[in-house]
C-alpha atoms as a PDB file:
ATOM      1  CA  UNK A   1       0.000   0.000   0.000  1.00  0.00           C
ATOM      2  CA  UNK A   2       1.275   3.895  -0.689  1.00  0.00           C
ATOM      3  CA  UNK A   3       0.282   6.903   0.570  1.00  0.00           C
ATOM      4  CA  UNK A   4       1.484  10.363   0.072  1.00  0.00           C
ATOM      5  CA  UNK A   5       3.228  12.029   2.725  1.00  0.00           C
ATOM      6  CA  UNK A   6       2.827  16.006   3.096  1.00  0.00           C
ATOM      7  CA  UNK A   7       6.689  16.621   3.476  1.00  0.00           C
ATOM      8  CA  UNK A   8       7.893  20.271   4.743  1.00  0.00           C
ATOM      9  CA  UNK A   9      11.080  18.568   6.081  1.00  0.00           C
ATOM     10  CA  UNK A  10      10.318  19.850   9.399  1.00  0.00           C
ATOM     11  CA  UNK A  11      10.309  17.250  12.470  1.00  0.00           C
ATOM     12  CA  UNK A  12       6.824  16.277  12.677  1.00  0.00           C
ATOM     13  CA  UNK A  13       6.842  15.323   9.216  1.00  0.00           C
ATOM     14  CA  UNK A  14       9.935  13.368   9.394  1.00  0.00           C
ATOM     15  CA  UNK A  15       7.986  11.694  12.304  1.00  0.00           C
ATOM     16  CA  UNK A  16       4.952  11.061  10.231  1.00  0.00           C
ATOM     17  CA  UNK A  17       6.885   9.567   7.946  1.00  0.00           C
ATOM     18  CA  UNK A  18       8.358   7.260  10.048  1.00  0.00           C
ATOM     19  CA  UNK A  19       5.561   6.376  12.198  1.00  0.00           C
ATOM     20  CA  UNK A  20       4.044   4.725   8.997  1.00  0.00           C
ATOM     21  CA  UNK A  21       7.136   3.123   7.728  1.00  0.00           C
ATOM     22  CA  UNK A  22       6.514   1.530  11.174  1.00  0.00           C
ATOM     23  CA  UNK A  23       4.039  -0.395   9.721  1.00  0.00           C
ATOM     24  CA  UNK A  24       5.503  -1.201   6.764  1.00  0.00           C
ATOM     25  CA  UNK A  25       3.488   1.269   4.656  1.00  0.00           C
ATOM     26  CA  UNK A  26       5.215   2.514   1.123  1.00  0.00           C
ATOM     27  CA  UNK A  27       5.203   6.351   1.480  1.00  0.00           C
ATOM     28  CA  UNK A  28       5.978   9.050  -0.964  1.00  0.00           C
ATOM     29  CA  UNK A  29       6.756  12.209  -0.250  1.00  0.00           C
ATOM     30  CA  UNK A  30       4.761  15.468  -2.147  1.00  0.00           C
ATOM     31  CA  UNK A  31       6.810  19.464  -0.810  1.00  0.00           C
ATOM     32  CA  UNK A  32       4.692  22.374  -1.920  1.00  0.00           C
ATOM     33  CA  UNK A  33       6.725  25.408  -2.992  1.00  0.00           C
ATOM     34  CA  UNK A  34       5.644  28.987  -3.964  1.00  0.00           C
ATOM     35  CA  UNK A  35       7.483  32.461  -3.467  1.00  0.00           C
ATOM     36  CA  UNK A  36       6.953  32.414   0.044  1.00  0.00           C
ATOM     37  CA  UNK A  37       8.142  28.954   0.646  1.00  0.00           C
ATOM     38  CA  UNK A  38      10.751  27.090  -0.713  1.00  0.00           C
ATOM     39  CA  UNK A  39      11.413  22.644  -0.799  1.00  0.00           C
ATOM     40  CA  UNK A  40      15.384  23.383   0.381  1.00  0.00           C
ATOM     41  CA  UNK A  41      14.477  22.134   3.587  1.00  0.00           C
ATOM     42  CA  UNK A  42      12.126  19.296   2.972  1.00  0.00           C
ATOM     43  CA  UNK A  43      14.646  18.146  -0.226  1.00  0.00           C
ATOM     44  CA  UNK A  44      17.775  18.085   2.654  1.00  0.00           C
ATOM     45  CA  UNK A  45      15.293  15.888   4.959  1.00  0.00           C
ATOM     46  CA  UNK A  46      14.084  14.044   2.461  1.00  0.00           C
ATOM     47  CA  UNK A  47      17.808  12.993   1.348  1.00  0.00           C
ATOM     48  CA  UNK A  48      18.631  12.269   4.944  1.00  0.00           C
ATOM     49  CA  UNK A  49      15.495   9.349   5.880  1.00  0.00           C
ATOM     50  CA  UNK A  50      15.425   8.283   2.378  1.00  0.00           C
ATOM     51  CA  UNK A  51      11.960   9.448   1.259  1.00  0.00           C
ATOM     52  CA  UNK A  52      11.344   9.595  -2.686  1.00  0.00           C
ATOM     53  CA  UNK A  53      10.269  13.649  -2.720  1.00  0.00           C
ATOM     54  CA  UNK A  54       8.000  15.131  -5.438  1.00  0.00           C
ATOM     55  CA  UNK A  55       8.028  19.164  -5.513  1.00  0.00           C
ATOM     56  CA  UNK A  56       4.930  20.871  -6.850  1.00  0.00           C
ATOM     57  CA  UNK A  57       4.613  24.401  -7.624  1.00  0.00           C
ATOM     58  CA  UNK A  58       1.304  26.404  -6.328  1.00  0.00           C
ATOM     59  CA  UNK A  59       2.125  29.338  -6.925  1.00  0.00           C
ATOM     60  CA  UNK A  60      -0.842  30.397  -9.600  1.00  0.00           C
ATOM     61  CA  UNK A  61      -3.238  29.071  -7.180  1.00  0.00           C
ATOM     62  CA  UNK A  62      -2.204  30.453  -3.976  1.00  0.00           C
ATOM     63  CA  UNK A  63      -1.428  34.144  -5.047  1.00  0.00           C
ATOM     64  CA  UNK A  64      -5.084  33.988  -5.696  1.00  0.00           C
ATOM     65  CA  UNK A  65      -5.569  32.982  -2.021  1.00  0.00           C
ATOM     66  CA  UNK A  66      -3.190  35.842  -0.484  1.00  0.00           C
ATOM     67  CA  UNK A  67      -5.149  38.267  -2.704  1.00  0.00           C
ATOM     68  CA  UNK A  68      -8.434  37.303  -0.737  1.00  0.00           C
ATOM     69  CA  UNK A  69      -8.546  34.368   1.398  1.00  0.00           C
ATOM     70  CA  UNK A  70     -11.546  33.123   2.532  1.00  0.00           C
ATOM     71  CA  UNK A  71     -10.890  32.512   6.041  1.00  0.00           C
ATOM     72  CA  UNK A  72      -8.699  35.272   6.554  1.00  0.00           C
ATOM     73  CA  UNK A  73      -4.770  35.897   7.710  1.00  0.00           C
ATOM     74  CA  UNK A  74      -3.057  35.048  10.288  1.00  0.00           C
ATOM     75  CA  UNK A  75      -0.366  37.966  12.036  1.00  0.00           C
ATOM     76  CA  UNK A  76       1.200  38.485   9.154  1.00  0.00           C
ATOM     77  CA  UNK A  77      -0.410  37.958   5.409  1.00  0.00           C
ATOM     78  CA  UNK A  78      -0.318  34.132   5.906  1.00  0.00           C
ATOM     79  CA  UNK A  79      -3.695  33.037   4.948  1.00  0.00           C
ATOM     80  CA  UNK A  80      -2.721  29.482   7.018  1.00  0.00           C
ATOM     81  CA  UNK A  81      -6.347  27.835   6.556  1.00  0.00           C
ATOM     82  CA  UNK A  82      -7.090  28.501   3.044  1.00  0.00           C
ATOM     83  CA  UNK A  83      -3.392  27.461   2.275  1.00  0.00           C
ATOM     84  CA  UNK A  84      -3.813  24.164   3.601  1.00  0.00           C
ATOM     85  CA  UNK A  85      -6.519  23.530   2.053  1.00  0.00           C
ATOM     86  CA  UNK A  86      -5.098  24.047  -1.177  1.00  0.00           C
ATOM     87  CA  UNK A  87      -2.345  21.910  -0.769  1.00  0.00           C
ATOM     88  CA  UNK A  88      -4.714  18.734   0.612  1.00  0.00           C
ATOM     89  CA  UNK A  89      -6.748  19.214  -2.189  1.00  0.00           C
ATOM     90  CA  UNK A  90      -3.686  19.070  -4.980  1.00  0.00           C
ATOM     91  CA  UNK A  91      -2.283  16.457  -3.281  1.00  0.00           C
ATOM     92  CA  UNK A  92      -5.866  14.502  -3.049  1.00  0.00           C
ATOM     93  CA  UNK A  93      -6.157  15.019  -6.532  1.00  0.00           C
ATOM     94  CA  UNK A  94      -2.731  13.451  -7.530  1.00  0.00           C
ATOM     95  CA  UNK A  95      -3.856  10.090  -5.273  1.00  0.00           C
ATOM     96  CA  UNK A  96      -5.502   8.212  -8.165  1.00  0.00           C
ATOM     97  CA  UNK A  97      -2.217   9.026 -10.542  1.00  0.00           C
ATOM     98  CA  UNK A  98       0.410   8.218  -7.879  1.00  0.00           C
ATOM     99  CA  UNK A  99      -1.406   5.167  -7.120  1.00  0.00           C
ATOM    100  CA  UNK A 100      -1.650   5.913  -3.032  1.00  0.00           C
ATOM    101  CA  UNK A 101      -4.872   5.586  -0.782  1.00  0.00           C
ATOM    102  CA  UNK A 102      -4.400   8.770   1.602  1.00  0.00           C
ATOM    103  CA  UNK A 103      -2.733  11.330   2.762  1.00  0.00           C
ATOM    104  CA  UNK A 104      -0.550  11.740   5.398  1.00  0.00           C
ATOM    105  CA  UNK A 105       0.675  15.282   7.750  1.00  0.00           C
ATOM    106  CA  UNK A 106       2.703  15.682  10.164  1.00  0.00           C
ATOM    107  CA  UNK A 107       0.353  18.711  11.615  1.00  0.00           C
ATOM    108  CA  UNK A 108      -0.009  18.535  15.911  1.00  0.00           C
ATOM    109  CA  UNK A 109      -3.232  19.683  17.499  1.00  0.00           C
ATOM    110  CA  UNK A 110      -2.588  22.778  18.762  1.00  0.00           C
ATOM    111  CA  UNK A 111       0.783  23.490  17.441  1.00  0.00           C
ATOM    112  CA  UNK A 112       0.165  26.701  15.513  1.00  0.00           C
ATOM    113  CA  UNK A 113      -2.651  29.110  16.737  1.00  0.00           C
ATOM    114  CA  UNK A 114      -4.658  29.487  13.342  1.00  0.00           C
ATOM    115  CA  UNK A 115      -4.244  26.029  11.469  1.00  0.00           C
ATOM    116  CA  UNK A 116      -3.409  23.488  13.708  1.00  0.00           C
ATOM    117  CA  UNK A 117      -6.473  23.782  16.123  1.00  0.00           C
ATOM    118  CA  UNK A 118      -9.343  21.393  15.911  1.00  0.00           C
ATOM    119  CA  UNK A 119     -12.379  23.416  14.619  1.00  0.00           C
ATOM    120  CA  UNK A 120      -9.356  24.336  11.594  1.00  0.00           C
ATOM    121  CA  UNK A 121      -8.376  21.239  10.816  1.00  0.00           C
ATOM    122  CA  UNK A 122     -11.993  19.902  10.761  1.00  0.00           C
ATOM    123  CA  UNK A 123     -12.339  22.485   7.913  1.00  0.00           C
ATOM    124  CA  UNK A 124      -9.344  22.249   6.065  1.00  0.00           C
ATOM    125  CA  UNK A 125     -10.185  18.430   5.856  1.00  0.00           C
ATOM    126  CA  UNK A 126     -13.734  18.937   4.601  1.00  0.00           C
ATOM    127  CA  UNK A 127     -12.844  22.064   2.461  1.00  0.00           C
ATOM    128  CA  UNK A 128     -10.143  20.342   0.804  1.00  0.00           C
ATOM    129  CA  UNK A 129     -12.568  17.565  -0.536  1.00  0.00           C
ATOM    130  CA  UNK A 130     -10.445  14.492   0.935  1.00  0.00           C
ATOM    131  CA  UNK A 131     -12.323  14.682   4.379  1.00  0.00           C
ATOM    132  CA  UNK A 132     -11.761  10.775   5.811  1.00  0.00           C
ATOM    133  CA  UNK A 133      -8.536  10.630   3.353  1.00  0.00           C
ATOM    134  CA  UNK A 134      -5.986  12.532   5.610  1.00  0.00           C
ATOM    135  CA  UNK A 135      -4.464  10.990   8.335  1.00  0.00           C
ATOM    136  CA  UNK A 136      -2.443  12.861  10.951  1.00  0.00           C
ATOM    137  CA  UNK A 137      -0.547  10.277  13.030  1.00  0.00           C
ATOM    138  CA  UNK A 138       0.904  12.190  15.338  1.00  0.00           C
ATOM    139  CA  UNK A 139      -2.078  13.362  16.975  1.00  0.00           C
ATOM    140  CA  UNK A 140      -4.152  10.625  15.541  1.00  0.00           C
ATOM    141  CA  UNK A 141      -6.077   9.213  19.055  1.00  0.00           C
ATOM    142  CA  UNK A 142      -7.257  13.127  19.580  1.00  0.00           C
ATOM    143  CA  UNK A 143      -9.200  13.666  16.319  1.00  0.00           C
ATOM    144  CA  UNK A 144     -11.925  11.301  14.525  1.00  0.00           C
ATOM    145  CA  UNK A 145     -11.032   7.879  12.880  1.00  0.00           C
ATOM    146  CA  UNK A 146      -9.772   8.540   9.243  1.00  0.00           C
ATOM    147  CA  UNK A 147     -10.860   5.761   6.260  1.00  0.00           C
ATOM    148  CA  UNK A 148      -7.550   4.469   6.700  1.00  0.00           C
ATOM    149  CA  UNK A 149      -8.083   3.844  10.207  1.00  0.00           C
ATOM    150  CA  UNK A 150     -11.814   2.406   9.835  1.00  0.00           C
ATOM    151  CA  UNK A 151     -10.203  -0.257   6.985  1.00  0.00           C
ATOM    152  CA  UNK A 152      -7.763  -1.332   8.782  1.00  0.00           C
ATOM    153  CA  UNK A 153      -5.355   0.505   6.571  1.00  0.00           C
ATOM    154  CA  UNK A 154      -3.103   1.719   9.442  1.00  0.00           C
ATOM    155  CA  UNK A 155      -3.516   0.354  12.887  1.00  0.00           C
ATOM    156  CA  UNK A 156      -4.821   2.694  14.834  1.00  0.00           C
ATOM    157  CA  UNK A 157      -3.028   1.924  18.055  1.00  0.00           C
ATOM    158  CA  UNK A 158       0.117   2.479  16.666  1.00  0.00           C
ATOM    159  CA  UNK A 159      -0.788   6.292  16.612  1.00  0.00           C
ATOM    160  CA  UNK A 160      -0.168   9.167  18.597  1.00  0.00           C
ATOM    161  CA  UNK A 161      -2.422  11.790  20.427  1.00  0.00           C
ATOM    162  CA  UNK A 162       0.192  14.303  20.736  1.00  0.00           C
ATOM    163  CA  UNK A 163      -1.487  17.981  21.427  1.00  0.00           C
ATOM    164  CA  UNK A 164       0.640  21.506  22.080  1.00  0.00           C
ATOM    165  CA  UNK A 165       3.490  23.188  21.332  1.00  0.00           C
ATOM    166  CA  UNK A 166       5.770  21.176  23.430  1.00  0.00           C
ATOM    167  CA  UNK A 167       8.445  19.814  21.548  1.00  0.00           C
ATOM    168  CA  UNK A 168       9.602  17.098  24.170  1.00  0.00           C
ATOM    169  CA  UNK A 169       7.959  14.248  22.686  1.00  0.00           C
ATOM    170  CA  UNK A 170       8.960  14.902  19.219  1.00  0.00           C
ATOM    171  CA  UNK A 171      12.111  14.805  20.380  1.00  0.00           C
ATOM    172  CA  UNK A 172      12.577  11.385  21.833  1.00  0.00           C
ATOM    173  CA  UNK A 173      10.479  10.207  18.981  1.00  0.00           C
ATOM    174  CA  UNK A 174      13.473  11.472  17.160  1.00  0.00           C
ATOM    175  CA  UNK A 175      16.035   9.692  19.452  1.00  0.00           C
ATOM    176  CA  UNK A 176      14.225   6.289  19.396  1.00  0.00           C
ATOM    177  CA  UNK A 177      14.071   6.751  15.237  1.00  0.00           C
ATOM    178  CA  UNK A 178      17.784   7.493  14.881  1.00  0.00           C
ATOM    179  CA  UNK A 179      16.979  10.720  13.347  1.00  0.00           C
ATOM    180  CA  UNK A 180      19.834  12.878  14.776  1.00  0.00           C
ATOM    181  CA  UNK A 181      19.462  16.127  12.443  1.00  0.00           C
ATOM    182  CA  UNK A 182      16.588  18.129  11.749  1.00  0.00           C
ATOM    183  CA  UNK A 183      15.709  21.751  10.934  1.00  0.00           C
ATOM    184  CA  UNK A 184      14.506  23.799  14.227  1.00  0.00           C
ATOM    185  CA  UNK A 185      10.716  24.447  14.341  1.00  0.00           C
ATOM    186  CA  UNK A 186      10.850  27.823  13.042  1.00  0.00           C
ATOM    187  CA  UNK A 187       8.150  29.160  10.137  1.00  0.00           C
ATOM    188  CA  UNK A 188       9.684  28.761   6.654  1.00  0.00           C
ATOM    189  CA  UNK A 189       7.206  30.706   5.284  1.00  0.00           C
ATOM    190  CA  UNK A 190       7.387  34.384   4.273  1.00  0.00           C
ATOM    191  CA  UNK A 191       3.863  35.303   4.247  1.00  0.00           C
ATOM    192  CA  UNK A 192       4.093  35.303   8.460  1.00  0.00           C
ATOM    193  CA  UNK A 193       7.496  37.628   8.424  1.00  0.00           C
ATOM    194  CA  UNK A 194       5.952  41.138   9.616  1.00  0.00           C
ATOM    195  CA  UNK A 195       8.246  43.302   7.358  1.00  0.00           C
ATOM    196  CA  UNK A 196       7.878  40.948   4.109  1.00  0.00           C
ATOM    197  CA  UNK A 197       3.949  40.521   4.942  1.00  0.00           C
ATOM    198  CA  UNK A 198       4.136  44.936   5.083  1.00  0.00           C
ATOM    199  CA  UNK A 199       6.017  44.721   1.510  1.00  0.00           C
ATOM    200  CA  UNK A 200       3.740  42.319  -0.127  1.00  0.00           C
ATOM    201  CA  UNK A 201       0.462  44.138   1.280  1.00  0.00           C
ATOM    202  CA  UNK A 202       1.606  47.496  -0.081  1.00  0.00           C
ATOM    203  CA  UNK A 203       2.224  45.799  -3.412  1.00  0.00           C
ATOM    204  CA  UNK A 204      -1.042  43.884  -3.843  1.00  0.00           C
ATOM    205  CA  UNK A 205      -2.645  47.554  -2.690  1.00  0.00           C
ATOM    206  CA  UNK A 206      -0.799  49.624  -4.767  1.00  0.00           C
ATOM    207  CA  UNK A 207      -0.237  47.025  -8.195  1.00  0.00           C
ATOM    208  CA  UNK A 208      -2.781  44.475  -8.232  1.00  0.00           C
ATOM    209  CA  UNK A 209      -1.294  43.122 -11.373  1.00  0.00           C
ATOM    210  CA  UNK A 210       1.858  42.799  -9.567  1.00  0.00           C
ATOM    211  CA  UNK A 211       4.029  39.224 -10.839  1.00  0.00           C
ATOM    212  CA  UNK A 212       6.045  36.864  -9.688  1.00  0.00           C
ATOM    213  CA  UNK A 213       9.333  38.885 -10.464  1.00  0.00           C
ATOM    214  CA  UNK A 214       7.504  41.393  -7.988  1.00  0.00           C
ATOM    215  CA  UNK A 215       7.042  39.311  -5.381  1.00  0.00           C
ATOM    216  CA  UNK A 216      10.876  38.019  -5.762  1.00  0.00           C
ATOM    217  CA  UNK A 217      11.984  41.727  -5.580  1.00  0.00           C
ATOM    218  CA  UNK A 218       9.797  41.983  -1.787  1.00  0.00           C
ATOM    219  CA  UNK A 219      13.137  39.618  -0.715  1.00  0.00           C
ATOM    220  CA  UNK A 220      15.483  41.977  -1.722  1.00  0.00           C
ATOM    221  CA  UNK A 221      17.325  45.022  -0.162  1.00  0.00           C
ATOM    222  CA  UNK A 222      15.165  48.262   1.510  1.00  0.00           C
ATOM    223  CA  UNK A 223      12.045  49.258  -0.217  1.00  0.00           C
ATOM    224  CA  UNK A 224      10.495  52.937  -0.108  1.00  0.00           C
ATOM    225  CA  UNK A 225       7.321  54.364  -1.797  1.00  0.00           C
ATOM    226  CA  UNK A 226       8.295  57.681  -3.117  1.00  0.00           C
ATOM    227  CA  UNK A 227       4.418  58.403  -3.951  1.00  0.00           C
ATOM    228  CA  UNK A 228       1.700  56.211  -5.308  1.00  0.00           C
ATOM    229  CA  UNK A 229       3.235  54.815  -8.562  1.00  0.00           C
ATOM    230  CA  UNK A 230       6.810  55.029  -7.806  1.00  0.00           C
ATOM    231  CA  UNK A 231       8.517  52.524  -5.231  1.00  0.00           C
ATOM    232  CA  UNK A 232      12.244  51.615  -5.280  1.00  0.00           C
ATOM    233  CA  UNK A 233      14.545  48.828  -3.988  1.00  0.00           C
ATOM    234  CA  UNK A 234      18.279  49.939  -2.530  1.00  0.00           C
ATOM    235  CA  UNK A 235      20.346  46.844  -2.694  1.00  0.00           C
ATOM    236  CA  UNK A 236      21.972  46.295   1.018  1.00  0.00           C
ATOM    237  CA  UNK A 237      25.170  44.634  -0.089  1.00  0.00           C
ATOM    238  CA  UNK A 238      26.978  42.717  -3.080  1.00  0.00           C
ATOM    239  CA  UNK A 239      24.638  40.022  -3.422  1.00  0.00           C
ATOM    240  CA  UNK A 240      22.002  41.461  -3.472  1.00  0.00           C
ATOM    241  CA  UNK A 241      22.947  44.499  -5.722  1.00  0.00           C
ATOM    242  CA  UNK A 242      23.574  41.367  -8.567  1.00  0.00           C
ATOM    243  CA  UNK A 243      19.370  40.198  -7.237  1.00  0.00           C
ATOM    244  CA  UNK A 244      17.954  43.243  -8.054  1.00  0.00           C
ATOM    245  CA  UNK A 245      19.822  43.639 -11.243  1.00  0.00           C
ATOM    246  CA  UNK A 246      18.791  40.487 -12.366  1.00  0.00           C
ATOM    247  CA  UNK A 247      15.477  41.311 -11.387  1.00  0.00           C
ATOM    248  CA  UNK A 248      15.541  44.382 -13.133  1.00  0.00           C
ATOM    249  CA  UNK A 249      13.145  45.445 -16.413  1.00  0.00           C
ATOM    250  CA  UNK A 250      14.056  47.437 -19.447  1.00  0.00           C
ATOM    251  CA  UNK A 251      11.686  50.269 -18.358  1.00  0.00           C
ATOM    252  CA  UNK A 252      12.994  50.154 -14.940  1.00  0.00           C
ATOM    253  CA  UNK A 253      15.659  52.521 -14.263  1.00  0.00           C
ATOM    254  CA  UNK A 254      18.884  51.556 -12.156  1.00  0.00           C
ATOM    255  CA  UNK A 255      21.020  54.579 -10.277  1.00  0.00           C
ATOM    256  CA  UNK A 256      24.252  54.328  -8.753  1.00  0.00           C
ATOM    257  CA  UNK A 257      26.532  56.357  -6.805  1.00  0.00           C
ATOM    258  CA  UNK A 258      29.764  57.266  -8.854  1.00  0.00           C
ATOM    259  CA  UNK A 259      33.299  56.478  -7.251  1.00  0.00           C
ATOM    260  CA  UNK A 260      31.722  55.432  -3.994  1.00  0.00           C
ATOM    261  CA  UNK A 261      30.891  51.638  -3.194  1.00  0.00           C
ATOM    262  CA  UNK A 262      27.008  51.670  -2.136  1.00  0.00           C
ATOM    263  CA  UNK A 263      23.687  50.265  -3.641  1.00  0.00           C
ATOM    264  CA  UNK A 264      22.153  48.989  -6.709  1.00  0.00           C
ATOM    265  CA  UNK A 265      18.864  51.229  -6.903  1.00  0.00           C
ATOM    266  CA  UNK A 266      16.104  50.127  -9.045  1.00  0.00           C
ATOM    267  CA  UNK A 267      12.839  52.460  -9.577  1.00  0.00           C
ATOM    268  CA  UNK A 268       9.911  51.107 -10.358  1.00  0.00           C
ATOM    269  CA  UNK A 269       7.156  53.337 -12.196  1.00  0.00           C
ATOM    270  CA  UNK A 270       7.088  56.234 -13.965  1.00  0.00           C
ATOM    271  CA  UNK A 271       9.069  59.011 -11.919  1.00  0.00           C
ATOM    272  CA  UNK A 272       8.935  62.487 -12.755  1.00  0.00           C
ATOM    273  CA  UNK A 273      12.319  64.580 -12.972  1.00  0.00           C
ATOM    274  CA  UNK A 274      11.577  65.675  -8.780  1.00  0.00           C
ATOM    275  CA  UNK A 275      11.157  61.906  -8.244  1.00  0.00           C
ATOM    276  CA  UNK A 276      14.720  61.461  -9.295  1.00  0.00           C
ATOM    277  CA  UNK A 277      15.822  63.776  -7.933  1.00  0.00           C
ATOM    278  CA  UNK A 278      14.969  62.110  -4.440  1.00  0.00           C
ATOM    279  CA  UNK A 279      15.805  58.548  -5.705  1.00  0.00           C
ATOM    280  CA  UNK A 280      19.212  60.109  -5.984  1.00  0.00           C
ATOM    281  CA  UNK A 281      19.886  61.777  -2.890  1.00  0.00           C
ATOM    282  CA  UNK A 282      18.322  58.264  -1.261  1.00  0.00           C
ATOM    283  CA  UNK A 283      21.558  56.480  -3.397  1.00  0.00           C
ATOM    284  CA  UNK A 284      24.065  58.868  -2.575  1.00  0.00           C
ATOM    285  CA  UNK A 285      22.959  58.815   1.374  1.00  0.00           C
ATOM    286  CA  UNK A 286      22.879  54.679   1.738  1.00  0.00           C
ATOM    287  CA  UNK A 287      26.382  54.697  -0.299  1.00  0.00           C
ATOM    288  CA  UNK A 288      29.863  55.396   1.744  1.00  0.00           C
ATOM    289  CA  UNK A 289      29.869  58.997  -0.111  1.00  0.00           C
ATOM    290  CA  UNK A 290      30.902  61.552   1.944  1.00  0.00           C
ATOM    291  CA  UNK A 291      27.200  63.434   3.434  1.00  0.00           C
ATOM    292  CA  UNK A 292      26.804  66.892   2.280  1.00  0.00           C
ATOM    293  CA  UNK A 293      29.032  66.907  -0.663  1.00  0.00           C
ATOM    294  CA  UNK A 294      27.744  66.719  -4.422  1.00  0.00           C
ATOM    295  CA  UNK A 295      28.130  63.536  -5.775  1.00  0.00           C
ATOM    296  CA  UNK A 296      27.819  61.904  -9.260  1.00  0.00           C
ATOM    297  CA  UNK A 297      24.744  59.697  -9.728  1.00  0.00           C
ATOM    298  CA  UNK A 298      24.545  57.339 -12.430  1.00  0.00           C
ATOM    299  CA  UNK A 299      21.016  56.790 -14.276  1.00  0.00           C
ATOM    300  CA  UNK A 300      20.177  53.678 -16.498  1.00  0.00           C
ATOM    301  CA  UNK A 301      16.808  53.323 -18.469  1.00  0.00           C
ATOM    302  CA  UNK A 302      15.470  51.817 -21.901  1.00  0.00           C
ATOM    303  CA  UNK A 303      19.325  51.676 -22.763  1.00  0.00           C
ATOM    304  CA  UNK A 304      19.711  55.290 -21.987  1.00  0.00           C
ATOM    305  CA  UNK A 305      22.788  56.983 -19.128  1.00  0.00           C
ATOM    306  CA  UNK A 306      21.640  60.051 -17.646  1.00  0.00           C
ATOM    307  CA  UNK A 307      23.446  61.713 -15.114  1.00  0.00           C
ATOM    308  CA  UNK A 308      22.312  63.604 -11.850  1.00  0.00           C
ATOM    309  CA  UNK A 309      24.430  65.276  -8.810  1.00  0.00           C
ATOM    310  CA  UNK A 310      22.581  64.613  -5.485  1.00  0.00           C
ATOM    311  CA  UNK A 311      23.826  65.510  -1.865  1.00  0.00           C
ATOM    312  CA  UNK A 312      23.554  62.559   0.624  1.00  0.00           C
ATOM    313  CA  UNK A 313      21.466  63.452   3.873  1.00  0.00           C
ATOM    314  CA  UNK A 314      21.165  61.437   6.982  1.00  0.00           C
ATOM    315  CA  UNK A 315      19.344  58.205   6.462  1.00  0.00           C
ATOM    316  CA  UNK A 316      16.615  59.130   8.878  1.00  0.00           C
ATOM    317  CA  UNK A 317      15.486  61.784   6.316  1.00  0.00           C
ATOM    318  CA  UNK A 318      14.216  59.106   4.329  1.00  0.00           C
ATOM    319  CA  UNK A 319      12.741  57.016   6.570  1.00  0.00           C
ATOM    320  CA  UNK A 320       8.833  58.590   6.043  1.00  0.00           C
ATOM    321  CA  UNK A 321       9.452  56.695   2.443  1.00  0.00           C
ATOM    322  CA  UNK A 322      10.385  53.497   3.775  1.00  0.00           C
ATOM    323  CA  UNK A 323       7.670  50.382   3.104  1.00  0.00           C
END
């Protein structure tokens, strides 16, 4: 018998995994990756307990849910509930083709405030479609009998009823398994960072018809809102002065601060001449330029150099800009 195993690469779903290889169950692994989240982690896990891992991309579907989730965000702009159900319901709908009965999760009663409760996962199971087909061994004994459970599939008292966010038991779990590494229980996902969730709010508010290369930009560097339609990105170091280049559009315009080792800046919009002219003095203050002096500022658009002298300020100046 298979089933497919919802694989983050965190602990409890290294433990799910192996609480069903217990019982000699064939498992396969299924990592769900977007902007905000990527399978890095659950490919190193995966590698490390020997789990065959299939990645599958939900992007189109989820931005969709970020835009206007039905049951709403959590502290940041993680819509936790409605993302969950998504990713039951793709992975319930590749059962048939992967030739597996259920799914499996390595999700705790009462682990995480908003998803992990009982009233949420009772709805992310029915919501999804699969209600009966998603078995959560580790707190197994604490919610209703699953098909799998009912069949005989799985034997029930096998299980766990773990509930909280104690980590104690997972962790001799871990020591009785062998399983000697694994990533610390911290969020992977962006969508529950504060400043990235602030980024990504003002975009979806201010572009609606914002892409993927926009949502890769919210990652990068210091972003500030010079007025409705213009926002910018000042690269923080090296690395990512080569992200936003890469990232950058013909139409977009690129400044730099002549003879002085400082940031990347891309503009996004349409700035007027004034616009610049603060874009520049914002380049010329976050590069190691002397403050006060004129300095030479660099402008690249549609193939075009034009150049502009700005005076660098303190950085505070700017900070009514900052997203």
């Amino acid at each position: 018998m298979k089933v497919l195993a919802l694989f983050s690469g965190g602990l409890d779903s290294i433990l799910a995994v192996k609480l069903l290889e217990e019982q000699g169950i064939d498992i396969g692994g299924i990592c769900f990756e977007s902007p905000f989240f990527s399978s890095e982690r659950a490919h190193e896990s995966a590698r490390s307990i020997g789990l065959a891992l299939t990645v599958v991309d939900i992007t189109e579907p989820l931005l969709e849910i970020v835009v206007s989730p039905r049951h709403g965000y959590g502290k940041g702009l993680n819509p936790c509930i409605d993302c969950h159900i998504l990713m039951f319901r793709v992975a319930g709908e590749m059962l048939k083709g992967e030739g597996a009965r259920f799914m499996v999760s390595g999700e705790v009663v009462g682990q995480r405030p908003m998803s992990q409760n009982l009233r949420s996962m009772s709805i992310i199971s029915h919501e999804s479609g699969f209600d009966g087909l998603i078995l959560r061994p580790l707190s197994a004994k604490r919610l209703e009998e699953t098909l799998a459970e009912m069949e005989g599939w799985v034997d029930r008292k096998r299980l766990l009823g773990l509930s909280g966010r104690s980590r104690k038991p997972q962790m001799a779990l871990a020591e009785r398994y062998g399983v000697a590494q694994y990533p610390s229980p911290a969020g992977g996902c962006l969508l529950t960072d504060v400043i990235f969730s602030r980024r990504l709010k003002d975009l979806i508010t201010k572009d609606p018809a914002f892409s993927r290369r926009d949502i890769e930009l919210l990652k990068q560097g210091r972003h500030f809102r010079i007025n409705e339609g213009t926002k910018i990105v000042v690269g923080r170091n090296e690395r990512e002065n080569e992200a936003i280049l890469s990232l950058a559009r013909q139409k977009d315009a690129l400044l730099t601060a002549e003879s002085f080792p400082g940031p990347t800046v891309l503009v996004i919009g349409d700035p007027t001449p004034e616009d610049l002219e603060v874009v520049a003095a914002i380049t010329v203050s976050y590069s190691d330029a002397p403050l006060g002096q004129p300095i030479t500022v660099k402008v690249r658009r549609d193939s075009m150099i034009e150049i502009l002298h700005a005076k660098g300020d303190e950085k505070a100046h700017f900070h009514c800009f900052m997203i």
